[in-house]
C-alpha atoms as a PDB file:
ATOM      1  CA  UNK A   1      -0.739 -13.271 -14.126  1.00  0.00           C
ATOM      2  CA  UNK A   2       1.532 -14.804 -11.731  1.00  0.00           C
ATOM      3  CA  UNK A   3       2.754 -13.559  -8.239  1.00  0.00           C
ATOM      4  CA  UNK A   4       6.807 -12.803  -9.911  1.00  0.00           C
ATOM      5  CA  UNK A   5       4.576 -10.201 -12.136  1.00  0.00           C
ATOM      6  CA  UNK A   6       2.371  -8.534  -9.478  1.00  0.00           C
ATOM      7  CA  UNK A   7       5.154  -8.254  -7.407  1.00  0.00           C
ATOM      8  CA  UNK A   8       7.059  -6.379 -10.398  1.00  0.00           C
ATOM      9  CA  UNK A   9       3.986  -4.357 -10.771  1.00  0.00           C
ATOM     10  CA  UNK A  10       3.775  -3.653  -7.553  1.00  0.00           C
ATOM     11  CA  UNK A  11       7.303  -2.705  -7.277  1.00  0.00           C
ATOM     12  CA  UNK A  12       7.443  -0.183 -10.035  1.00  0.00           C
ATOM     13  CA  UNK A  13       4.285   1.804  -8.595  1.00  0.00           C
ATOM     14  CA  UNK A  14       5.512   2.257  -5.423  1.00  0.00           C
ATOM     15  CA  UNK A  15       8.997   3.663  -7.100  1.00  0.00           C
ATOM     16  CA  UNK A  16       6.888   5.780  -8.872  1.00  0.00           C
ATOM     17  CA  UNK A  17       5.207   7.453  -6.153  1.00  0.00           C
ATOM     18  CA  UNK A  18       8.234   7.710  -4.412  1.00  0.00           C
ATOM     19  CA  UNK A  19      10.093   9.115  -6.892  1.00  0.00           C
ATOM     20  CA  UNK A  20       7.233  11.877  -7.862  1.00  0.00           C
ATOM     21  CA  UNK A  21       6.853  12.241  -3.581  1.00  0.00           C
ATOM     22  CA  UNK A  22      10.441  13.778  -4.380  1.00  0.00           C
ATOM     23  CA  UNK A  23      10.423  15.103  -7.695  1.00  0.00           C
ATOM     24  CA  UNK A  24       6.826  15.884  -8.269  1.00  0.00           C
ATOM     25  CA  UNK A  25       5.913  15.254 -12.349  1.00  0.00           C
ATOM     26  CA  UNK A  26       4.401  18.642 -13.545  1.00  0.00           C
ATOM     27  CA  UNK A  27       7.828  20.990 -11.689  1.00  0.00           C
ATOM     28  CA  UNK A  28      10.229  18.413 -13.149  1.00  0.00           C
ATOM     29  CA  UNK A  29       9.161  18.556 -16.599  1.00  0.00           C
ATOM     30  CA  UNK A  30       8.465  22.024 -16.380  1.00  0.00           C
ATOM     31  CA  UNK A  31      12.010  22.743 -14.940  1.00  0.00           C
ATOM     32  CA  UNK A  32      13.613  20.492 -17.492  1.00  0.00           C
ATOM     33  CA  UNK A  33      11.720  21.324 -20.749  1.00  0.00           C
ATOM     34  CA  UNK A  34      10.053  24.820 -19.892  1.00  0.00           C
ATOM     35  CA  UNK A  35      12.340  26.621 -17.556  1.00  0.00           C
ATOM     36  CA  UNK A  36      10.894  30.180 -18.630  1.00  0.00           C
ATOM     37  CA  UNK A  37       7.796  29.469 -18.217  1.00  0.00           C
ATOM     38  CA  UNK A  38       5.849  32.043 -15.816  1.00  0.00           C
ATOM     39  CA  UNK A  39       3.689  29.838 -14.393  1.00  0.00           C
ATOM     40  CA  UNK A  40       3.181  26.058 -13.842  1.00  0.00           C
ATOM     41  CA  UNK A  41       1.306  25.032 -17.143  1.00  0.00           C
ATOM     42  CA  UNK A  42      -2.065  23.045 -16.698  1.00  0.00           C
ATOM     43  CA  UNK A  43      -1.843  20.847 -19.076  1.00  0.00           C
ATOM     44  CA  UNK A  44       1.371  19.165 -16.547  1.00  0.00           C
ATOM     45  CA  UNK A  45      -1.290  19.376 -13.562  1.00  0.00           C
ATOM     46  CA  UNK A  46      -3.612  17.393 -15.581  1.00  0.00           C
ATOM     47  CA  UNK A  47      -0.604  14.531 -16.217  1.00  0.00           C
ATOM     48  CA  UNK A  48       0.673  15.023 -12.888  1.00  0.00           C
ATOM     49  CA  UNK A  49      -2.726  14.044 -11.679  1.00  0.00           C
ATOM     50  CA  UNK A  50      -3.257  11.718 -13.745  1.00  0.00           C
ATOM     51  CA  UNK A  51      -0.439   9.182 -12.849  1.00  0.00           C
ATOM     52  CA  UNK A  52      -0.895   9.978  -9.468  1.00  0.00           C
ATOM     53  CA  UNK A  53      -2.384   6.836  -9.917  1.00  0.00           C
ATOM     54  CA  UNK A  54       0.041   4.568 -10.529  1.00  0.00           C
ATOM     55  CA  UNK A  55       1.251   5.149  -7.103  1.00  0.00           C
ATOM     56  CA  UNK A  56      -1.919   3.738  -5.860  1.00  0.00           C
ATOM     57  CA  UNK A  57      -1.186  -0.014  -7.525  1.00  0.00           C
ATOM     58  CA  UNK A  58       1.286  -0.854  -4.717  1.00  0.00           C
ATOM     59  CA  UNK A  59      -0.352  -1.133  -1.396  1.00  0.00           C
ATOM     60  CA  UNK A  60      -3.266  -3.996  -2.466  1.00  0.00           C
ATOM     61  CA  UNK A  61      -1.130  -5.819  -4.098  1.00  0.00           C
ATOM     62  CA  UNK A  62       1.555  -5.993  -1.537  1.00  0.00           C
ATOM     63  CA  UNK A  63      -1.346  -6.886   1.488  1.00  0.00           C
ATOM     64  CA  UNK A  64      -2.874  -9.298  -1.186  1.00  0.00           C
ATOM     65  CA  UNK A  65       0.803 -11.119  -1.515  1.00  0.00           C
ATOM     66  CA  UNK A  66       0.953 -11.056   2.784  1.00  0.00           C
ATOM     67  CA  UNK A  67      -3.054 -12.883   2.566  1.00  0.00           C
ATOM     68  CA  UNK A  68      -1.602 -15.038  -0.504  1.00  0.00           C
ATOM     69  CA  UNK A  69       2.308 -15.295   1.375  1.00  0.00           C
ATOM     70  CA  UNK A  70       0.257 -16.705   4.769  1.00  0.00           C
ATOM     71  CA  UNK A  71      -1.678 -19.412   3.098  1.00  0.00           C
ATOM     72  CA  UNK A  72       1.189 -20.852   1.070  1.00  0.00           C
ATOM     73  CA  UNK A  73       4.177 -20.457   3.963  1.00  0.00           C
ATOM     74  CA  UNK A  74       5.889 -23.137   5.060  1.00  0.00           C
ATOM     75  CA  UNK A  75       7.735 -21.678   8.062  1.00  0.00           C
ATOM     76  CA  UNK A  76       5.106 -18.955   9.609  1.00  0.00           C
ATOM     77  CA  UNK A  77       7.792 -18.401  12.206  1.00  0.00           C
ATOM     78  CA  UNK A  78      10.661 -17.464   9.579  1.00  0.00           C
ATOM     79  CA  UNK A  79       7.936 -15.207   7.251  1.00  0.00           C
ATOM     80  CA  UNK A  80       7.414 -13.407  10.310  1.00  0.00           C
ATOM     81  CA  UNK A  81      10.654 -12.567  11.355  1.00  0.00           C
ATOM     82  CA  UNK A  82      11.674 -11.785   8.027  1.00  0.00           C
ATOM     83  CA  UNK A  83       9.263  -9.034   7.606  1.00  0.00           C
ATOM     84  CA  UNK A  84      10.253  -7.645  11.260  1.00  0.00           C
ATOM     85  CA  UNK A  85      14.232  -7.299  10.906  1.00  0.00           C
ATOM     86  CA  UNK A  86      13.349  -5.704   7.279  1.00  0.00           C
ATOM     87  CA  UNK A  87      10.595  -3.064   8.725  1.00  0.00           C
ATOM     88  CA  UNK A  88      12.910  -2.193  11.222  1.00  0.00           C
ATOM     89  CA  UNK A  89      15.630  -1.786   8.545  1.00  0.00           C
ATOM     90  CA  UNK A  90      13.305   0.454   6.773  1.00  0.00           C
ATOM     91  CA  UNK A  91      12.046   2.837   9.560  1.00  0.00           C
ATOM     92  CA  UNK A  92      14.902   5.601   9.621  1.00  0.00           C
ATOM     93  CA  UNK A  93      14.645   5.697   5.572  1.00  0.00           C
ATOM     94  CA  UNK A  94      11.110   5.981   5.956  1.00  0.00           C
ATOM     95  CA  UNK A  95      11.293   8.800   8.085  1.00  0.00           C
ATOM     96  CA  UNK A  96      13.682  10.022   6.316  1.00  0.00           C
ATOM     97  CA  UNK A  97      11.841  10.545   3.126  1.00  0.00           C
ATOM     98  CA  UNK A  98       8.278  11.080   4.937  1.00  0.00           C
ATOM     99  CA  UNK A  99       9.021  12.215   8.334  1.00  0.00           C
ATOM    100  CA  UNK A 100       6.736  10.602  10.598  1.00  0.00           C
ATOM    101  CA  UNK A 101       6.820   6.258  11.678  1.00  0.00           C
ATOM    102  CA  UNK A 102       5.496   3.281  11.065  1.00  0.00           C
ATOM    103  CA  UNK A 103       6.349   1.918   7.476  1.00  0.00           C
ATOM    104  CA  UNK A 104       4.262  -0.432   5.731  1.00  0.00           C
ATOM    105  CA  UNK A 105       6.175  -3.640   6.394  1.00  0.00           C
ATOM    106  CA  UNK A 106       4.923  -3.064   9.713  1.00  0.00           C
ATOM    107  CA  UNK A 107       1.537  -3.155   8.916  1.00  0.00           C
ATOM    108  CA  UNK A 108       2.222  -6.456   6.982  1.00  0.00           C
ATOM    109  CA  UNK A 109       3.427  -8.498   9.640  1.00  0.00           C
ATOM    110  CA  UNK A 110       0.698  -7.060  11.714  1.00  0.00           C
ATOM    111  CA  UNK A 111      -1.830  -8.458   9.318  1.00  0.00           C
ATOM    112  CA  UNK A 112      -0.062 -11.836   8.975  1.00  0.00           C
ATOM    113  CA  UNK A 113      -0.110 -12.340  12.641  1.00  0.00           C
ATOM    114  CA  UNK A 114      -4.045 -11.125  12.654  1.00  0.00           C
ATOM    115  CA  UNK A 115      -4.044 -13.561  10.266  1.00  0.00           C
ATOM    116  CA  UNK A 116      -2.484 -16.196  12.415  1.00  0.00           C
ATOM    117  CA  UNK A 117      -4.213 -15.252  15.771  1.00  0.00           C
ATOM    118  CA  UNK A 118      -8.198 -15.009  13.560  1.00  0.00           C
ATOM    119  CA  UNK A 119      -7.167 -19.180  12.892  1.00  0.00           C
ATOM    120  CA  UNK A 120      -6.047 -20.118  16.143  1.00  0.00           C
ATOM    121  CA  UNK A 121      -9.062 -18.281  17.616  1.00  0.00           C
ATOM    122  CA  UNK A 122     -11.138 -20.043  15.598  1.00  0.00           C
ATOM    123  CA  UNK A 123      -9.583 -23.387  16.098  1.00  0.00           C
ATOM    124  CA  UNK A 124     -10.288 -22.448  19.933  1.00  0.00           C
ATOM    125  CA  UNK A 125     -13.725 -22.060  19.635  1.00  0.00           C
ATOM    126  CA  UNK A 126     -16.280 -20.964  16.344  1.00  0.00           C
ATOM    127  CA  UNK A 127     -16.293 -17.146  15.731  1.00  0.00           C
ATOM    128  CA  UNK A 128     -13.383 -16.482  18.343  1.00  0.00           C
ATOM    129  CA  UNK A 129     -11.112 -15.736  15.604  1.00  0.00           C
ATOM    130  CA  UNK A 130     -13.347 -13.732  13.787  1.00  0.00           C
ATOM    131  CA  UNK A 131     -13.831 -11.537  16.838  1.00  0.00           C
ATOM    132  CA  UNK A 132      -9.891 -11.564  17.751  1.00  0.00           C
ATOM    133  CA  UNK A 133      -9.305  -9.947  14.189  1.00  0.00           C
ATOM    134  CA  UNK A 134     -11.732  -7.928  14.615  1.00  0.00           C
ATOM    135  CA  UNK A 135     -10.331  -6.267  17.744  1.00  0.00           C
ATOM    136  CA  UNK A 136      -7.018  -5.922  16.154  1.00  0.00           C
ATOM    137  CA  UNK A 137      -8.244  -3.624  13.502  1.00  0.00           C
ATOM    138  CA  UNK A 138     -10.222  -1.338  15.313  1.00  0.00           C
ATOM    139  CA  UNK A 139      -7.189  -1.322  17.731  1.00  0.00           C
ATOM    140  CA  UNK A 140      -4.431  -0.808  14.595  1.00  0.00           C
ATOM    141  CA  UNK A 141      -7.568   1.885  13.183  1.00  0.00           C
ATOM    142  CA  UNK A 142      -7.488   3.947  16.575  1.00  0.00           C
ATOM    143  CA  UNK A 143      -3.978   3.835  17.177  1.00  0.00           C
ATOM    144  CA  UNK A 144      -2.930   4.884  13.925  1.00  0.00           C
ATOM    145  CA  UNK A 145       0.899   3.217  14.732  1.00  0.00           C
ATOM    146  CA  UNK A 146       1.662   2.091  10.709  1.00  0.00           C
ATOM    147  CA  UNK A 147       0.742   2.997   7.626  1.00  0.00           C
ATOM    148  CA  UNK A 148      -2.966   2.283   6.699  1.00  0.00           C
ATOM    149  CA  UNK A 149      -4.188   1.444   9.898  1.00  0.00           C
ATOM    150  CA  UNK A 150      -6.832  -0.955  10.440  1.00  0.00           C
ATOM    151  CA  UNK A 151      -7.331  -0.797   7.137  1.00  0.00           C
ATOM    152  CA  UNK A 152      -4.835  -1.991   5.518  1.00  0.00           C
ATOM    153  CA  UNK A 153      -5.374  -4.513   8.091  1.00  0.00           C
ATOM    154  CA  UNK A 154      -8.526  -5.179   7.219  1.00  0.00           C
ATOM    155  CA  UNK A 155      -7.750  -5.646   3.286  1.00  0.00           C
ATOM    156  CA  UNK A 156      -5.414  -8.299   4.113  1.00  0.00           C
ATOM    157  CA  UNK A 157      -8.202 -10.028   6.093  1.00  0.00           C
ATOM    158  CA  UNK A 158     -10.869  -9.654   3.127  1.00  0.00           C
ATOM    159  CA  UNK A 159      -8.199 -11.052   0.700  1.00  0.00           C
ATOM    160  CA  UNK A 160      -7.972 -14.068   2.745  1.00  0.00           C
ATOM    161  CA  UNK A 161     -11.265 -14.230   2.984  1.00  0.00           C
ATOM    162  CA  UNK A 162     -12.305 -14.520  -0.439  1.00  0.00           C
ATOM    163  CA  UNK A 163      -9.737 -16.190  -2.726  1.00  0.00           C
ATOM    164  CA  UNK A 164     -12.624 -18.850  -3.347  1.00  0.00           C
ATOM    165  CA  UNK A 165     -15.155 -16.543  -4.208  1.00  0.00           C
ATOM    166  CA  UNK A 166     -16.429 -15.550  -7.399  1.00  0.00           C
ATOM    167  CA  UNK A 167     -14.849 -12.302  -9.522  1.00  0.00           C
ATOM    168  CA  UNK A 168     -18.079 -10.705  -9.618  1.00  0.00           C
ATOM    169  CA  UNK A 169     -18.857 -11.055  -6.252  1.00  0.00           C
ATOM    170  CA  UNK A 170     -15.447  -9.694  -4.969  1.00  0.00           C
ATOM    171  CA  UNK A 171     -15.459  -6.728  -7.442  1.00  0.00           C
ATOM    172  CA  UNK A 172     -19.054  -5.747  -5.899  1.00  0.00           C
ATOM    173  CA  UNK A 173     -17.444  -6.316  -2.068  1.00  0.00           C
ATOM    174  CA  UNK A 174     -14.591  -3.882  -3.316  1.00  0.00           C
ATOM    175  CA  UNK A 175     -16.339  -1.367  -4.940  1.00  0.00           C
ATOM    176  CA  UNK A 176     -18.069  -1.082  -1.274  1.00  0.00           C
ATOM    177  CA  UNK A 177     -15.175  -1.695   0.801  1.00  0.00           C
ATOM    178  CA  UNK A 178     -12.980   0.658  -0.518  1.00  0.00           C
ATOM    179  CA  UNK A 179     -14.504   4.072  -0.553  1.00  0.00           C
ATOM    180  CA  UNK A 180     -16.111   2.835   3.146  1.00  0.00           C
ATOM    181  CA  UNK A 181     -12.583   2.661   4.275  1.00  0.00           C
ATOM    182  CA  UNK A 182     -11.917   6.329   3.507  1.00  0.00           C
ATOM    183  CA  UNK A 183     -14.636   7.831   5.340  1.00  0.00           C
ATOM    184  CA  UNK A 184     -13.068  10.438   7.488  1.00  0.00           C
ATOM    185  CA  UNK A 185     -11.819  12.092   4.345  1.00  0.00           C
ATOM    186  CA  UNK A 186     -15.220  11.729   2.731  1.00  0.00           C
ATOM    187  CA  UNK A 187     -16.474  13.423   6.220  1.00  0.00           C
ATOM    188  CA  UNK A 188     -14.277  15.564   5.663  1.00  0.00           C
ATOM    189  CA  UNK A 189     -14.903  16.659   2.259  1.00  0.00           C
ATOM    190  CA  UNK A 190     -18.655  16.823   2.720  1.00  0.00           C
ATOM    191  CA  UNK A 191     -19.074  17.951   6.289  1.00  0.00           C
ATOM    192  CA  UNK A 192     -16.726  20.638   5.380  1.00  0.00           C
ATOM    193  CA  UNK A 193     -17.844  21.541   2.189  1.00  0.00           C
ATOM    194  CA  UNK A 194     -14.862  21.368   0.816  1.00  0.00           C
ATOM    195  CA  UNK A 195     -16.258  21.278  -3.212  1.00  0.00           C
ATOM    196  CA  UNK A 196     -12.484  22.262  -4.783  1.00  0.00           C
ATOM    197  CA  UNK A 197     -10.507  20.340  -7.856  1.00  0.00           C
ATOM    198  CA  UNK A 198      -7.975  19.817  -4.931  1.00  0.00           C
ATOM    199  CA  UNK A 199     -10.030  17.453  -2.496  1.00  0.00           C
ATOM    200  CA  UNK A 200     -11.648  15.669  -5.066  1.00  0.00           C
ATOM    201  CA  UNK A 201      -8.960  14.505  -6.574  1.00  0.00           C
ATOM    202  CA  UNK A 202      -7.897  13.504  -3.006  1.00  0.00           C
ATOM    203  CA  UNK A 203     -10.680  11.976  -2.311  1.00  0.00           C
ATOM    204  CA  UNK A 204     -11.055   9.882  -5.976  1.00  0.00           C
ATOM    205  CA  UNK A 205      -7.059   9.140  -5.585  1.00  0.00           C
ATOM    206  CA  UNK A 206      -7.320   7.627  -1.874  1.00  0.00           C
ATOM    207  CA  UNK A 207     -10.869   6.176  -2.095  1.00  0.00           C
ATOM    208  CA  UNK A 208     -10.833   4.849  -5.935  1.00  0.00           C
ATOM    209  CA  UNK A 209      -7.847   4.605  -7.442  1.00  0.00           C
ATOM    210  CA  UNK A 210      -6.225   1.845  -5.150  1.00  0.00           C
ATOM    211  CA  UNK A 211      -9.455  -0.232  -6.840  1.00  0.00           C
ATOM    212  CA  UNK A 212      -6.743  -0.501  -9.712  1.00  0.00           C
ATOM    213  CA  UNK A 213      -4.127  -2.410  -7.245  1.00  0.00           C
ATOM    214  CA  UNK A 214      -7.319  -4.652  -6.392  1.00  0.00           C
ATOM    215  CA  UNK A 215      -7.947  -5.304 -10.122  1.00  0.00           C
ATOM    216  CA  UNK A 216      -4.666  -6.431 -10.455  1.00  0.00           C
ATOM    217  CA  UNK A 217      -4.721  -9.197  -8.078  1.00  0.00           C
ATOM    218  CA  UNK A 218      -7.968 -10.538  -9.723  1.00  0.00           C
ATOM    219  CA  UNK A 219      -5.630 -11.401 -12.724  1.00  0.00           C
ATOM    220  CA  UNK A 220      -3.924 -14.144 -10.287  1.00  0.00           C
ATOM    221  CA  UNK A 221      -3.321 -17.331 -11.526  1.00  0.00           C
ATOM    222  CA  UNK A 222      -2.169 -19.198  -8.943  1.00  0.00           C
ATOM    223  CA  UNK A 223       1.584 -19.712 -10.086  1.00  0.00           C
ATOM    224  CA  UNK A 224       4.444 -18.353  -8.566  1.00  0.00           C
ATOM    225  CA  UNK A 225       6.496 -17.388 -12.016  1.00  0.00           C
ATOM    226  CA  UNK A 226      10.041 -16.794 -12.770  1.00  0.00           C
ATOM    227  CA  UNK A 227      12.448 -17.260 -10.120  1.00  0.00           C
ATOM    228  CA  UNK A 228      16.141 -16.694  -9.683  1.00  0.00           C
ATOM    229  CA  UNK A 229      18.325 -16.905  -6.721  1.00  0.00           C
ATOM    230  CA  UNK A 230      17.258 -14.270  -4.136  1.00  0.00           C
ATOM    231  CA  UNK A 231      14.201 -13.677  -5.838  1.00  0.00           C
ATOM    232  CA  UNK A 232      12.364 -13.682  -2.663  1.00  0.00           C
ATOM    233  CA  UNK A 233      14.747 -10.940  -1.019  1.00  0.00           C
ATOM    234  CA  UNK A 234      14.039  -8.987  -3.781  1.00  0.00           C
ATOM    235  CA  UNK A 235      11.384  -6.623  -2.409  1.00  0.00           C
ATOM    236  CA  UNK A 236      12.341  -6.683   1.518  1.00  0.00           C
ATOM    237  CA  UNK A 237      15.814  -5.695   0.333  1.00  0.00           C
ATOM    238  CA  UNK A 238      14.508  -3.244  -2.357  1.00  0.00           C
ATOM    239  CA  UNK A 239      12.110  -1.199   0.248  1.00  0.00           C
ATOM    240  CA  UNK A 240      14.861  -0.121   2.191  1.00  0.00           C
ATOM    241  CA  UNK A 241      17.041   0.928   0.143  1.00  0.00           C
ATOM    242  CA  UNK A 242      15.181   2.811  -2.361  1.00  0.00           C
ATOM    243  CA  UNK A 243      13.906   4.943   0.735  1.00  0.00           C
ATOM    244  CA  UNK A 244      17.111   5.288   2.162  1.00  0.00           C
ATOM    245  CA  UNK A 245      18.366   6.599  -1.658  1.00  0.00           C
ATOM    246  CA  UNK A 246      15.071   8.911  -2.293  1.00  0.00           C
ATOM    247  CA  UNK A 247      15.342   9.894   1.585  1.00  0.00           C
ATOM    248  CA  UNK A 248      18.934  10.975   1.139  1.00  0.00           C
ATOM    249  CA  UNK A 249      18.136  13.164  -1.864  1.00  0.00           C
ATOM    250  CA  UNK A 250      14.985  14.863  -0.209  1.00  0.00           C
ATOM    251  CA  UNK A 251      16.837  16.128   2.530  1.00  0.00           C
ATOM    252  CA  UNK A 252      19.336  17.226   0.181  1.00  0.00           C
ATOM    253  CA  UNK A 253      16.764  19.271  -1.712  1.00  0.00           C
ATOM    254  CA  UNK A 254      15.084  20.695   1.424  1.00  0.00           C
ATOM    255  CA  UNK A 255      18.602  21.522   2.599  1.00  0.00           C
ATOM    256  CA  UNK A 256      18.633  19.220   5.469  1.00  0.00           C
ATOM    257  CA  UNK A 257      21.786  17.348   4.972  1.00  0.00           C
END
């Protein structure tokens, strides 16, 4: 699969769980097609919940293309700033739609400097870098100032990390890695007791299903794919705007604007 496709991929998903953020699945179909119906029909929850997963493709592949971006870049400089001018394009919209800060193209150029600064560290001196990157995700983790955190931050590092390594091995390190990157909300759930449909689905949709994004990546073949003029604006110009759009009609529906 080449990076033009996982980027397409990755691109519908997150329009999908945009669009559904708005217009949840199970009310617009049952508005639409059932508009006398008394009560939300199950069988719609059980779709609804279903493709809540296709939301979850978007955010691996997007920190595996920053991980993938960082290693094939010829001007670090000029990646950088690129991702900057178009996160802070994208805050208002983002707020917008979600109400609260700190968009994901944030978090991406965070991770490709971590990326930058874990390399020069360890050009400094063995294991600086490695300790350097470190800090920055606990840091990004406690702060909580983007979307994903340290996580996310943390993903990009671990796809850098192991492009060379064997599928096997990096399904195993994901299978861990994943669900150990959700543990407040498995606190949460256990700690709490909180044994409903609701939070397991929470906890399955935040803590497995972005496994599926992972997948994805380990269908990578190296080649960039199709390309057209702009191609490379494509996504930086599409985040924005499809926020700004959705965002616009949200506050429309809530009666905001």
């Amino acid at each position: 699969m080449s990076f033009f496709a996982l980027k397409i991929i990755a691109l519908l998903s997150m329009l999908w769980d945009h669009v559904t953020y708005v217009w949840p699945l199970a009310l617009t179909v049952e508005v639409l097609f059932f508009p006398d119906a008394a009560e939300t029909i199950p069988a719609l929850l059980v779709l609804q919940r279903a493709t809540d997963y296709i939301g979850r493709i978007a955010a691996p592949i997007f920190l595996f293309s920053i991980a993938n971006g960082y290693r094939h870049t010829r001007n670090l400089k000029r990646y950088a700033l690129r991702l900057l001018i178009f996160a802070c394009l994208a805050e208002y919209p983002y707020y917008l739609l979600f109400g609260f800060h700190g968009n994901i193209m944030f978090t991406l150029l965070l991770g490709l400097l971590t990326l930058r600064l874990m390399d020069w560290g360890n050009e400094k001196r063995a294991g600086l870098g490695y300790v350097l990157a470190a800090g920055v995700v606990i840091a990004a983790q406690y702060l909580s100032l983007t979307e994903g955190n340290g996580s996310y931050i943390l993903f990009i590092l671990v796809f850098y990390g192991t492009e060379s390594w064997p599928l096997r091995k990096k399904a195993l390190l994901w299978l861990f890695l994943m669900p150990l990157s959700r543990y407040r909300l498995v606190w949460m759930l256990f700690s709490e007791q909180l044994f409903t449909y609701r939070w397991l689905h929470m906890l399955c949709i935040n803590a497995v299903g972005s496994l599926l994004g992972v997948a994805f990546t380990f269908f990578y073949n190296g080649k960039k794919g199709p390309s057209f003029p702009g191609d490379k604006y494509l996504w930086y110009v599409f985040y924005p705007a499809h926020l700004l759009v959705l965002g616009l009609a949200n506050a429309k529906i809530q009666g905001l604007w």
